[in-house]
PDB file of N, CA and C in Angstrom:
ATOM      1  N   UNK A   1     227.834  -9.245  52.007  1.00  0.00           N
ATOM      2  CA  UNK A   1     229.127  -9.771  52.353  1.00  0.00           C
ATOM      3  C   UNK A   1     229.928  -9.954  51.069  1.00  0.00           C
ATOM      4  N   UNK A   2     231.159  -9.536  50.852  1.00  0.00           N
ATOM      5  CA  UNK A   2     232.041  -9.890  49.947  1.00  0.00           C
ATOM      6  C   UNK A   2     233.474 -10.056  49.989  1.00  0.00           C
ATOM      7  N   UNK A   3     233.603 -11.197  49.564  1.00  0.00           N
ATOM      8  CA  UNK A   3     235.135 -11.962  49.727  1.00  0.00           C
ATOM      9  C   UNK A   3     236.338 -11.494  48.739  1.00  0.00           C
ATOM     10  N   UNK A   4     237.263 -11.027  49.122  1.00  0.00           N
ATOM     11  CA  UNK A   4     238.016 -10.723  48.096  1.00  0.00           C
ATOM     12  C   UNK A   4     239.657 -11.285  48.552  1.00  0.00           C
ATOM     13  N   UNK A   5     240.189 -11.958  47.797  1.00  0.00           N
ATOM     14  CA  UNK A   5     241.746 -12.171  47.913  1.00  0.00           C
ATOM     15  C   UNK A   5     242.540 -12.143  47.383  1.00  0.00           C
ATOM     16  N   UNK A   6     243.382 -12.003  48.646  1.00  0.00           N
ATOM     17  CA  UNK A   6     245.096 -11.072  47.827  1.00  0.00           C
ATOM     18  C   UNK A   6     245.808 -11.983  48.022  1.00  0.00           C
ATOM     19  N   UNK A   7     247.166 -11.906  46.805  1.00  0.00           N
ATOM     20  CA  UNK A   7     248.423 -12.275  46.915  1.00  0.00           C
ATOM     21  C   UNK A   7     248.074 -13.346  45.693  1.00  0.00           C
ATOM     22  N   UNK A   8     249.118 -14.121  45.318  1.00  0.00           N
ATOM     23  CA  UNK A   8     248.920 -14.925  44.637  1.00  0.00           C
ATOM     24  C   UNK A   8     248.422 -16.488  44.686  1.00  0.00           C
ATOM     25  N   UNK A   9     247.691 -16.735  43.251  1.00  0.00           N
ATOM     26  CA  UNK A   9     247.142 -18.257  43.844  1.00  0.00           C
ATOM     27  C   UNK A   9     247.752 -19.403  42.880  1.00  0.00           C
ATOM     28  N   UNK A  10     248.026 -19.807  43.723  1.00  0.00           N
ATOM     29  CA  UNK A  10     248.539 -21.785  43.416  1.00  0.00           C
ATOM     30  C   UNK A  10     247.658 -22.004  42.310  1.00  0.00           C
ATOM     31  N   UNK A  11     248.724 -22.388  40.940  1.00  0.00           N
ATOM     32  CA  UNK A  11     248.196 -22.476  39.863  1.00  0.00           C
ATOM     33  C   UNK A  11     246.702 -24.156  39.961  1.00  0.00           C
ATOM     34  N   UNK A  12     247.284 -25.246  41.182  1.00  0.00           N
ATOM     35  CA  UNK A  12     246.289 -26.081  41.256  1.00  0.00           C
ATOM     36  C   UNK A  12     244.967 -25.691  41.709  1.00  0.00           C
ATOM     37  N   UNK A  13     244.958 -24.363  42.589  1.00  0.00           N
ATOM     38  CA  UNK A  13     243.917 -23.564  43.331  1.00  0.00           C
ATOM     39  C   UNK A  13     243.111 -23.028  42.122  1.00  0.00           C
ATOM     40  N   UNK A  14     243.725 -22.713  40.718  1.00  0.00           N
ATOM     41  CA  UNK A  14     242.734 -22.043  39.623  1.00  0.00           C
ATOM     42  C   UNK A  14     241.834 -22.730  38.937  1.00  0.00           C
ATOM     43  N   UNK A  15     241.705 -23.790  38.545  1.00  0.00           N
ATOM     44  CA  UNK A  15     240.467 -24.424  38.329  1.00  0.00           C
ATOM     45  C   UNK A  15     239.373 -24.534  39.000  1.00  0.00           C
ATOM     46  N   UNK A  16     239.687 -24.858  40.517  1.00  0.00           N
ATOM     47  CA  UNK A  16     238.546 -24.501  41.663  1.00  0.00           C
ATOM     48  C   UNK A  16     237.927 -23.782  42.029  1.00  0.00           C
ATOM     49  N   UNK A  17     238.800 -22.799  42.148  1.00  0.00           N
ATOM     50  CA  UNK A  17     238.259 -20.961  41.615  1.00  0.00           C
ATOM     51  C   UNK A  17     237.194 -20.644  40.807  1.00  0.00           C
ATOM     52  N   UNK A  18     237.733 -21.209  39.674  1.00  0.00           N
ATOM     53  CA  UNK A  18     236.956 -20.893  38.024  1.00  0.00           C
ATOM     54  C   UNK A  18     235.648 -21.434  38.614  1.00  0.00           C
ATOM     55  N   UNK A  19     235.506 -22.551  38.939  1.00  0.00           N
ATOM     56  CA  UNK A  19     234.231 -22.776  39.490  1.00  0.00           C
ATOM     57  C   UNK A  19     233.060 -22.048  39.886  1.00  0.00           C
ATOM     58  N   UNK A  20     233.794 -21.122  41.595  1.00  0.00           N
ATOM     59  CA  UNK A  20     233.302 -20.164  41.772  1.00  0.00           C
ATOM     60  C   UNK A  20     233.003 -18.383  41.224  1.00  0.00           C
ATOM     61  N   UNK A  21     233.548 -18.687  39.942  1.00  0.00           N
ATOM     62  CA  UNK A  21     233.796 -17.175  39.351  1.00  0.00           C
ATOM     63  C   UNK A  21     232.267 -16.627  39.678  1.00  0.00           C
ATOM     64  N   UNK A  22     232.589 -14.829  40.197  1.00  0.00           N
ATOM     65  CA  UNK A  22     231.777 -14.411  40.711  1.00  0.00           C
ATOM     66  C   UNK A  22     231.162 -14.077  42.033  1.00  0.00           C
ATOM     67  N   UNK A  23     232.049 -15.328  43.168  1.00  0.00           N
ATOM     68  CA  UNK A  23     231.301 -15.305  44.175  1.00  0.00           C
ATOM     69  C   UNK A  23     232.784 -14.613  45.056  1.00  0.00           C
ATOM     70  N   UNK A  24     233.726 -13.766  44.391  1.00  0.00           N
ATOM     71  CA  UNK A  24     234.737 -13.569  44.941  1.00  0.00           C
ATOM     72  C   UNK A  24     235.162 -12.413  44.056  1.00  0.00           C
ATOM     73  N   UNK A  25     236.121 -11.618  44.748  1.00  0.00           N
ATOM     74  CA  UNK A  25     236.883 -10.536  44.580  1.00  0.00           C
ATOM     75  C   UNK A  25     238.741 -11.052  43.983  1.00  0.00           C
ATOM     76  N   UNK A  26     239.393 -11.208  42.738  1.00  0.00           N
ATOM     77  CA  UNK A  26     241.022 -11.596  42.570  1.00  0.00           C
ATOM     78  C   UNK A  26     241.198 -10.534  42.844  1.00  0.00           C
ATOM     79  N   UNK A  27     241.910  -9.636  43.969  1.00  0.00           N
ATOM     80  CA  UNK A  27     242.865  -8.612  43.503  1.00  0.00           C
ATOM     81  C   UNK A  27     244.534  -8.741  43.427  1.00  0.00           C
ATOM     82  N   UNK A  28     245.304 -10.413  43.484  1.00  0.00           N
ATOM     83  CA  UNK A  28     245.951 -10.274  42.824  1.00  0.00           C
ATOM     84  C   UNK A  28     247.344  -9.727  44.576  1.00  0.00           C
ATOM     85  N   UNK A  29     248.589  -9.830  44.022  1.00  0.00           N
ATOM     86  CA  UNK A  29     249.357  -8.911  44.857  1.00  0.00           C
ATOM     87  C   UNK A  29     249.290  -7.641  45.139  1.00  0.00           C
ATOM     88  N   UNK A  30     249.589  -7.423  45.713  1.00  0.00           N
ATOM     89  CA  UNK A  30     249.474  -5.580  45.860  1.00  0.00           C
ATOM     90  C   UNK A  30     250.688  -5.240  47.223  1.00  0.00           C
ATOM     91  N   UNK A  31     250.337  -4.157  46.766  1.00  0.00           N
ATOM     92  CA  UNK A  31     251.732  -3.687  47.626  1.00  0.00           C
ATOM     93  C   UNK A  31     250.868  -3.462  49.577  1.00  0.00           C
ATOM     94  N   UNK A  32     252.031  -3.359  50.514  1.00  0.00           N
ATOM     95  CA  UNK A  32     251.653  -3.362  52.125  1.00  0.00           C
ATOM     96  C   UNK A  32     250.564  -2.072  52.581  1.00  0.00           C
ATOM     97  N   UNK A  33     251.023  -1.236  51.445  1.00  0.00           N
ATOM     98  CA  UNK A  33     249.883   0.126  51.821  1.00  0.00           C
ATOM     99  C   UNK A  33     248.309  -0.544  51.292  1.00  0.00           C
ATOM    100  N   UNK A  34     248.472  -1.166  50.543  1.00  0.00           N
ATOM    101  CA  UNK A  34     247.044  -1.590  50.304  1.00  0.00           C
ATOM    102  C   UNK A  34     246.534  -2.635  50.642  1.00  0.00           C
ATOM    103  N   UNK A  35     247.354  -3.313  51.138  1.00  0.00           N
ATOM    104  CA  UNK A  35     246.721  -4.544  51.863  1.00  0.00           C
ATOM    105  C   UNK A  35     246.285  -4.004  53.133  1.00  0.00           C
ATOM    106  N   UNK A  36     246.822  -2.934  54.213  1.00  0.00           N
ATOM    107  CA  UNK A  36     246.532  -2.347  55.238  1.00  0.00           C
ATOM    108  C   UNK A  36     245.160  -1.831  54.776  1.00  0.00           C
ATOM    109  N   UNK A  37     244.591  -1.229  53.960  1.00  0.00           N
ATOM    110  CA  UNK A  37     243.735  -0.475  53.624  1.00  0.00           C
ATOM    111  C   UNK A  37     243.057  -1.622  53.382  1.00  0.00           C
ATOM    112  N   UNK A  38     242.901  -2.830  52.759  1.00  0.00           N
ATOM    113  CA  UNK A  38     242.054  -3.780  52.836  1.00  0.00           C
ATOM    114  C   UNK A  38     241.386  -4.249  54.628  1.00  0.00           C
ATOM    115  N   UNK A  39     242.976  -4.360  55.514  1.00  0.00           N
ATOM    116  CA  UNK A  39     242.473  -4.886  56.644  1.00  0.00           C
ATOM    117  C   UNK A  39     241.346  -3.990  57.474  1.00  0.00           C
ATOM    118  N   UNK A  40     241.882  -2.369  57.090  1.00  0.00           N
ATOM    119  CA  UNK A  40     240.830  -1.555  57.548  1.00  0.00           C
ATOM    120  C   UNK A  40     239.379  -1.311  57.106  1.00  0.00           C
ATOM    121  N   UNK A  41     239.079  -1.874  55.816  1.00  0.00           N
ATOM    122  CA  UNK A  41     237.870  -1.906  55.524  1.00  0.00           C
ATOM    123  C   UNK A  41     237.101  -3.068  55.573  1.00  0.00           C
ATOM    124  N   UNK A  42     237.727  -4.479  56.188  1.00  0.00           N
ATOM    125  CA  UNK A  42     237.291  -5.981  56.124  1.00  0.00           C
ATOM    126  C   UNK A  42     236.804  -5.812  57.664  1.00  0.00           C
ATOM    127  N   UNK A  43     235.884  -6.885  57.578  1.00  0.00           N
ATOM    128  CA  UNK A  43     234.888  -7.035  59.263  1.00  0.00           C
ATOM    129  C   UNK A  43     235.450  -8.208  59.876  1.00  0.00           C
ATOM    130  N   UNK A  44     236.545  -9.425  59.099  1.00  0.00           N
ATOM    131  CA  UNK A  44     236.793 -10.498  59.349  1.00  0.00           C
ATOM    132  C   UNK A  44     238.247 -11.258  58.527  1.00  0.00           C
ATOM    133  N   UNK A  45     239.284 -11.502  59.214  1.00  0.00           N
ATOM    134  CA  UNK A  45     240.321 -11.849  58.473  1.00  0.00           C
ATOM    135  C   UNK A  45     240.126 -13.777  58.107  1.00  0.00           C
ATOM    136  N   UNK A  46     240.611 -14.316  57.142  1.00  0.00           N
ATOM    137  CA  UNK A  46     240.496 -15.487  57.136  1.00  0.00           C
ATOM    138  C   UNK A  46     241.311 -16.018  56.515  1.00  0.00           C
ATOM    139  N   UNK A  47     242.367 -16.924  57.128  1.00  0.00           N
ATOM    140  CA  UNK A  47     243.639 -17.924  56.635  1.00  0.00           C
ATOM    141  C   UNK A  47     243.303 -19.567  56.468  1.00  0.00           C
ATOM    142  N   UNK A  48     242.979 -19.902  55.641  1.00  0.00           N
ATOM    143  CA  UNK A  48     242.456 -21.479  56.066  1.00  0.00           C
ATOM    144  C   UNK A  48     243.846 -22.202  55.218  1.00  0.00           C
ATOM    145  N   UNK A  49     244.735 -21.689  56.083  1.00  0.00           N
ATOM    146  CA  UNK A  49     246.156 -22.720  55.129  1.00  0.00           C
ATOM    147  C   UNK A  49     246.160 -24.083  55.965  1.00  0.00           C
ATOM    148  N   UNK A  50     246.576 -25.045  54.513  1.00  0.00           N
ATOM    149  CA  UNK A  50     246.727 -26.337  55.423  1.00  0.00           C
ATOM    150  C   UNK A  50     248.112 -26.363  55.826  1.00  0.00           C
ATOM    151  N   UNK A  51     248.833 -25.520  55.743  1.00  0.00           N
ATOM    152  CA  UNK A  51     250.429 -25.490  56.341  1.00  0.00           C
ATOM    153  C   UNK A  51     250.975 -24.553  56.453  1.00  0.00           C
ATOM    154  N   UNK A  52     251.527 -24.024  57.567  1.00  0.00           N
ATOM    155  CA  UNK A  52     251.797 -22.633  57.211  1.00  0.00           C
ATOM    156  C   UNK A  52     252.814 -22.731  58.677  1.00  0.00           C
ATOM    157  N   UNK A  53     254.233 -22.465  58.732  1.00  0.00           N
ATOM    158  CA  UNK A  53     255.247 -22.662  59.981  1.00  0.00           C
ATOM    159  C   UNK A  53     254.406 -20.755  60.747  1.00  0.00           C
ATOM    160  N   UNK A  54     254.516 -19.766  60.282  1.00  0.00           N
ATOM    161  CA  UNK A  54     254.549 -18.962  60.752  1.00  0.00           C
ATOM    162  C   UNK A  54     253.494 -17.860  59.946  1.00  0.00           C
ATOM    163  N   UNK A  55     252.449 -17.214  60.006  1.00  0.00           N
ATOM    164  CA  UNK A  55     252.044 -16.711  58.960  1.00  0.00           C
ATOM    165  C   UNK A  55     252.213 -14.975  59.789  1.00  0.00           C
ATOM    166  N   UNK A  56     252.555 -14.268  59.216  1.00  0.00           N
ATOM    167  CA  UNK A  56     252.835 -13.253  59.202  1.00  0.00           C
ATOM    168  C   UNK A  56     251.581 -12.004  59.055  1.00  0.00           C
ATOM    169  N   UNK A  57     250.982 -12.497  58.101  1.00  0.00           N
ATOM    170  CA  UNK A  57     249.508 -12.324  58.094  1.00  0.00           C
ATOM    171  C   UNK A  57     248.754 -11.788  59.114  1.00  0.00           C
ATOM    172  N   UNK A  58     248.531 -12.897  60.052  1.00  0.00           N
ATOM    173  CA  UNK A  58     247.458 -13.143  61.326  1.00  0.00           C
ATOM    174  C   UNK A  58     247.804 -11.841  62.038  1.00  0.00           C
ATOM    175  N   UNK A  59     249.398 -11.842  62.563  1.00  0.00           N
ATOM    176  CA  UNK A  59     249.155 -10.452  63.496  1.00  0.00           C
ATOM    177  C   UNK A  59     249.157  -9.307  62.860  1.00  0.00           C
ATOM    178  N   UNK A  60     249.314  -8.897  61.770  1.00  0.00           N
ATOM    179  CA  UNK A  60     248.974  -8.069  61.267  1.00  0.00           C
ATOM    180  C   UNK A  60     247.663  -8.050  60.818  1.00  0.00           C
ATOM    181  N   UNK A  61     247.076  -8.419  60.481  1.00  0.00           N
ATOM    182  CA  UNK A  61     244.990  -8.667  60.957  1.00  0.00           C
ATOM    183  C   UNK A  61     244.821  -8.006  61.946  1.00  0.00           C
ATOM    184  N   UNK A  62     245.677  -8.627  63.272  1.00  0.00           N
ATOM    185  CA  UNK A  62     244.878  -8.430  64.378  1.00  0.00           C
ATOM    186  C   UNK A  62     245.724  -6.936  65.002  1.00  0.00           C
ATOM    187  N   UNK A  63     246.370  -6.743  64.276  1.00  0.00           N
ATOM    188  CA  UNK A  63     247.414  -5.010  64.888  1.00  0.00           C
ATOM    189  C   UNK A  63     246.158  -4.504  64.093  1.00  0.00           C
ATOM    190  N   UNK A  64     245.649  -4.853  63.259  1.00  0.00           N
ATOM    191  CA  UNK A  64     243.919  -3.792  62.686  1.00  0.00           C
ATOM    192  C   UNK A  64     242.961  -4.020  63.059  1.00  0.00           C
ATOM    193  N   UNK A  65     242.750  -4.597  64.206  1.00  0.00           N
ATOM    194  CA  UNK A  65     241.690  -4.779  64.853  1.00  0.00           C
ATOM    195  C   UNK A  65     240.547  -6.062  64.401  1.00  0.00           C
ATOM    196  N   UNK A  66     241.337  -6.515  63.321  1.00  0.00           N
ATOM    197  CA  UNK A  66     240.209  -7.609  62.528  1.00  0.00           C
ATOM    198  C   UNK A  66     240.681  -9.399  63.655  1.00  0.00           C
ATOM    199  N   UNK A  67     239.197  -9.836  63.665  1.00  0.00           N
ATOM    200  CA  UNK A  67     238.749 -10.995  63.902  1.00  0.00           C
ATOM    201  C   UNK A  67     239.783 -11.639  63.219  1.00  0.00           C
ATOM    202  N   UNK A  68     240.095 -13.259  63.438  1.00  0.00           N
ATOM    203  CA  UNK A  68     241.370 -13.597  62.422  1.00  0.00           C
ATOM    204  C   UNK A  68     240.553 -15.525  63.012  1.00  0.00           C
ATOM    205  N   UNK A  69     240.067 -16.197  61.812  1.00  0.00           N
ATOM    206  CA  UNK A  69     239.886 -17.312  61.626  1.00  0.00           C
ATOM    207  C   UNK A  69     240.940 -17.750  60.937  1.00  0.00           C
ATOM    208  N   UNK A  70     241.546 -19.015  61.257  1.00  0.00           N
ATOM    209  CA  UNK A  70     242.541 -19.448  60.905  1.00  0.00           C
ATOM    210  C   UNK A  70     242.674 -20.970  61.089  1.00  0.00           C
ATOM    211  N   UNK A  71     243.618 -21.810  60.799  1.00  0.00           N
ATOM    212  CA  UNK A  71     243.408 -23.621  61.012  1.00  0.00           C
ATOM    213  C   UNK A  71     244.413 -23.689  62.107  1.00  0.00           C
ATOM    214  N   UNK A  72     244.387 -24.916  62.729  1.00  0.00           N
ATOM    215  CA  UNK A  72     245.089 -26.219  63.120  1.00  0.00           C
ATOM    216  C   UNK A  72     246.445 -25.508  62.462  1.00  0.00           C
ATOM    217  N   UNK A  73     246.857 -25.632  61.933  1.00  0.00           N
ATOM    218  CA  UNK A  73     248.147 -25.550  60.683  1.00  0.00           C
ATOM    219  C   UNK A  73     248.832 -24.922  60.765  1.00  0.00           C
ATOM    220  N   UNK A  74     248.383 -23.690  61.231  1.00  0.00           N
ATOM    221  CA  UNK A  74     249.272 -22.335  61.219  1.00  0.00           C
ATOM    222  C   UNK A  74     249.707 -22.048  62.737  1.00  0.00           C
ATOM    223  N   UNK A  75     251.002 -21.660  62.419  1.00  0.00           N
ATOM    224  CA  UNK A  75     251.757 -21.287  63.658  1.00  0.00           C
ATOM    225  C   UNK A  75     251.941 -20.218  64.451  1.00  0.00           C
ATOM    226  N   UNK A  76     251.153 -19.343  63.848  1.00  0.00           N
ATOM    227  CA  UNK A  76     250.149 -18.569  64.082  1.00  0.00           C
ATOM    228  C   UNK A  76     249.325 -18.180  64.902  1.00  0.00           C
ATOM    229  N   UNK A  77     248.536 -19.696  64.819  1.00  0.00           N
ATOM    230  CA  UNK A  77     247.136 -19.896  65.583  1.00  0.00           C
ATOM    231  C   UNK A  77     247.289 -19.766  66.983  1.00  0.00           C
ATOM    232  N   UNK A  78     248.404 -19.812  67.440  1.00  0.00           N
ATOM    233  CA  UNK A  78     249.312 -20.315  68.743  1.00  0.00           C
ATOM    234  C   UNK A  78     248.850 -18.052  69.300  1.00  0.00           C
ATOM    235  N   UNK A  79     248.951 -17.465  68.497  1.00  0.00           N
ATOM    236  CA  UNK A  79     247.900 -15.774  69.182  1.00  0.00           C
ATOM    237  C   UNK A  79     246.834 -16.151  69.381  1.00  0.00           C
ATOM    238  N   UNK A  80     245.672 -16.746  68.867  1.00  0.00           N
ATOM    239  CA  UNK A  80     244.664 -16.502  68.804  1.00  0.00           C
ATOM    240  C   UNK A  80     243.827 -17.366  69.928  1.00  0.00           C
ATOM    241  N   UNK A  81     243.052 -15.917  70.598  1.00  0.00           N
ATOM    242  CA  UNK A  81     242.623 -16.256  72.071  1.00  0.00           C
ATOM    243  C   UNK A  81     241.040 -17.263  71.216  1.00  0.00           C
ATOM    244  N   UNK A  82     240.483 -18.214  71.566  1.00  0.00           N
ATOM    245  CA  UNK A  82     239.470 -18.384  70.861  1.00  0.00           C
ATOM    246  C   UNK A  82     238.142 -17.474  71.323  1.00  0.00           C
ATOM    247  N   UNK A  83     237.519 -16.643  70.766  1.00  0.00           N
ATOM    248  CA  UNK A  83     235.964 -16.180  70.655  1.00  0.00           C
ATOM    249  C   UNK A  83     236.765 -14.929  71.190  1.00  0.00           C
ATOM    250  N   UNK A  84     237.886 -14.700  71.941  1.00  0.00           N
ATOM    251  CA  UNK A  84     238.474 -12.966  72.155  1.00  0.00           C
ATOM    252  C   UNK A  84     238.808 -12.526  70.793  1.00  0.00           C
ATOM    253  N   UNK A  85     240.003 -12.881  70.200  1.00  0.00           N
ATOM    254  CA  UNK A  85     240.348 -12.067  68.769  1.00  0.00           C
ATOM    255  C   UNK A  85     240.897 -12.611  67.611  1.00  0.00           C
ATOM    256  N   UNK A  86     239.454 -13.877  67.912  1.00  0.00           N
ATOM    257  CA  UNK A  86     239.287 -15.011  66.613  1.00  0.00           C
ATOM    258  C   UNK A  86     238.712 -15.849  66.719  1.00  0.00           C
ATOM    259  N   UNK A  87     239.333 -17.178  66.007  1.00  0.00           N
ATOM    260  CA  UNK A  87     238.951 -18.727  66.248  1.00  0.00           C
ATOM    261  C   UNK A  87     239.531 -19.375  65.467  1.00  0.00           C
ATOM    262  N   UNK A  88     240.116 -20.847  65.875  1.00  0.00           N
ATOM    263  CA  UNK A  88     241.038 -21.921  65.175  1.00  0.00           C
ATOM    264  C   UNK A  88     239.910 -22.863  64.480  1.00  0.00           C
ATOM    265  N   UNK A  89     239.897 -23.176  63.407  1.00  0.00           N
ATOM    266  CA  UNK A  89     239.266 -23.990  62.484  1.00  0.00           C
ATOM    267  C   UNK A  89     239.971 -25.041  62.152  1.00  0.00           C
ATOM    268  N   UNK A  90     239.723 -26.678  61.756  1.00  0.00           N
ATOM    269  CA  UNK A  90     240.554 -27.624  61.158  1.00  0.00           C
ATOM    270  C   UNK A  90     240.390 -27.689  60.043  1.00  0.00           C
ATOM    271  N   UNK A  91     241.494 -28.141  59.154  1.00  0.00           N
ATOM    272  CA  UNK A  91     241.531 -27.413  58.304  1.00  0.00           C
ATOM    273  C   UNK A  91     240.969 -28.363  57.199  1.00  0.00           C
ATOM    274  N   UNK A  92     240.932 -27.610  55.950  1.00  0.00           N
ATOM    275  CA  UNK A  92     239.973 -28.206  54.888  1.00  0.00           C
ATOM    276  C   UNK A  92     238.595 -28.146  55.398  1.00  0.00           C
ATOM    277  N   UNK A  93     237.992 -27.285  56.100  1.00  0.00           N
ATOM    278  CA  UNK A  93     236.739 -27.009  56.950  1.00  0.00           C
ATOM    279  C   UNK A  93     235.783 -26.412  56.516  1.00  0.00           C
ATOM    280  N   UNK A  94     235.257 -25.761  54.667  1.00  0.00           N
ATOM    281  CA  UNK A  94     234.343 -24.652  54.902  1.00  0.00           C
ATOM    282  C   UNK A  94     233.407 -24.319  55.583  1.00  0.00           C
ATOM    283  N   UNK A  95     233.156 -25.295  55.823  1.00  0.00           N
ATOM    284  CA  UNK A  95     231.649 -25.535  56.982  1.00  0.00           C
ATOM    285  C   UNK A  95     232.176 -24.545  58.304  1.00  0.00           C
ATOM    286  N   UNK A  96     233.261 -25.235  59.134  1.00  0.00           N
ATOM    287  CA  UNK A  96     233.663 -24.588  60.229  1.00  0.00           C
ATOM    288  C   UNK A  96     234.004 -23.122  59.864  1.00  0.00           C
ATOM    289  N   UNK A  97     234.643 -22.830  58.919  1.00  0.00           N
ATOM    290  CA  UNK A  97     235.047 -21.142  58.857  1.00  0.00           C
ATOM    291  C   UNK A  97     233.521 -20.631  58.706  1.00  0.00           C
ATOM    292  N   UNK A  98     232.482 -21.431  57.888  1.00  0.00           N
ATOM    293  CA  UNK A  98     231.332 -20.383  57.460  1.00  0.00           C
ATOM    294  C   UNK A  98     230.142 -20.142  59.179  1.00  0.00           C
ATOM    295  N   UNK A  99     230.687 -21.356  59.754  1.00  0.00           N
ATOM    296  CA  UNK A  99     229.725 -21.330  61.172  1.00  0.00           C
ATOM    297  C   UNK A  99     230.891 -19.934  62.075  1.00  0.00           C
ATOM    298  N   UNK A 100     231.968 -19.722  61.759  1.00  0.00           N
ATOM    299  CA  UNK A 100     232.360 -18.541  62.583  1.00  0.00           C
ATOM    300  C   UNK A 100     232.042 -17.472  62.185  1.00  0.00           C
TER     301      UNK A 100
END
């Protein structure tokens, strides 16, 4: 299994990170052709925002056929059938995202 994430991270998010160096993939922004090419080669999408009005993200996950774990938070979550083509997590949860 390997985790890798895109787009940019919240400079408070980089120390926490550093922590885990190693157990993760930075690739950083990238352009829509390659993030598609990410969704097509991933087995599982995962958003654990603690706020998020609308994430844009999720259905595009799920227009690729990917699973889409996501929180409470996201407005979003409001697609996602639970155990059909995902599951809602609360958020600040690793436990709950790692049991889906």
């Amino acid at each position: 299994m390997e985790l890798i994430l895109l787009s940019s991270i919240d400079f408070l998010m980089k120390p926490i990170l550093s922590q885990h160096k190693g157990s993760f993939t930075y690739m950083g922004s990238c352009s829509r052709d390659k993030v598609y090419s990410y969704y097509h080669q991933a087995s599982v999408f995962v958003l654990p925002s603690i706020g998020d009005g609308f994430s844009c993200v999720i259905p595009e996950a799920m227009a690729s056929a990917l699973p889409v774990i996501t929180t409470t938070n996201n407005g979003a979550s409001d697609l996602v059938d639970k155990g059909l083509n995902g599951y809602i997590v609360p958020i600040r949860s690793p436990e709950r995202i790692a049991e889906k």
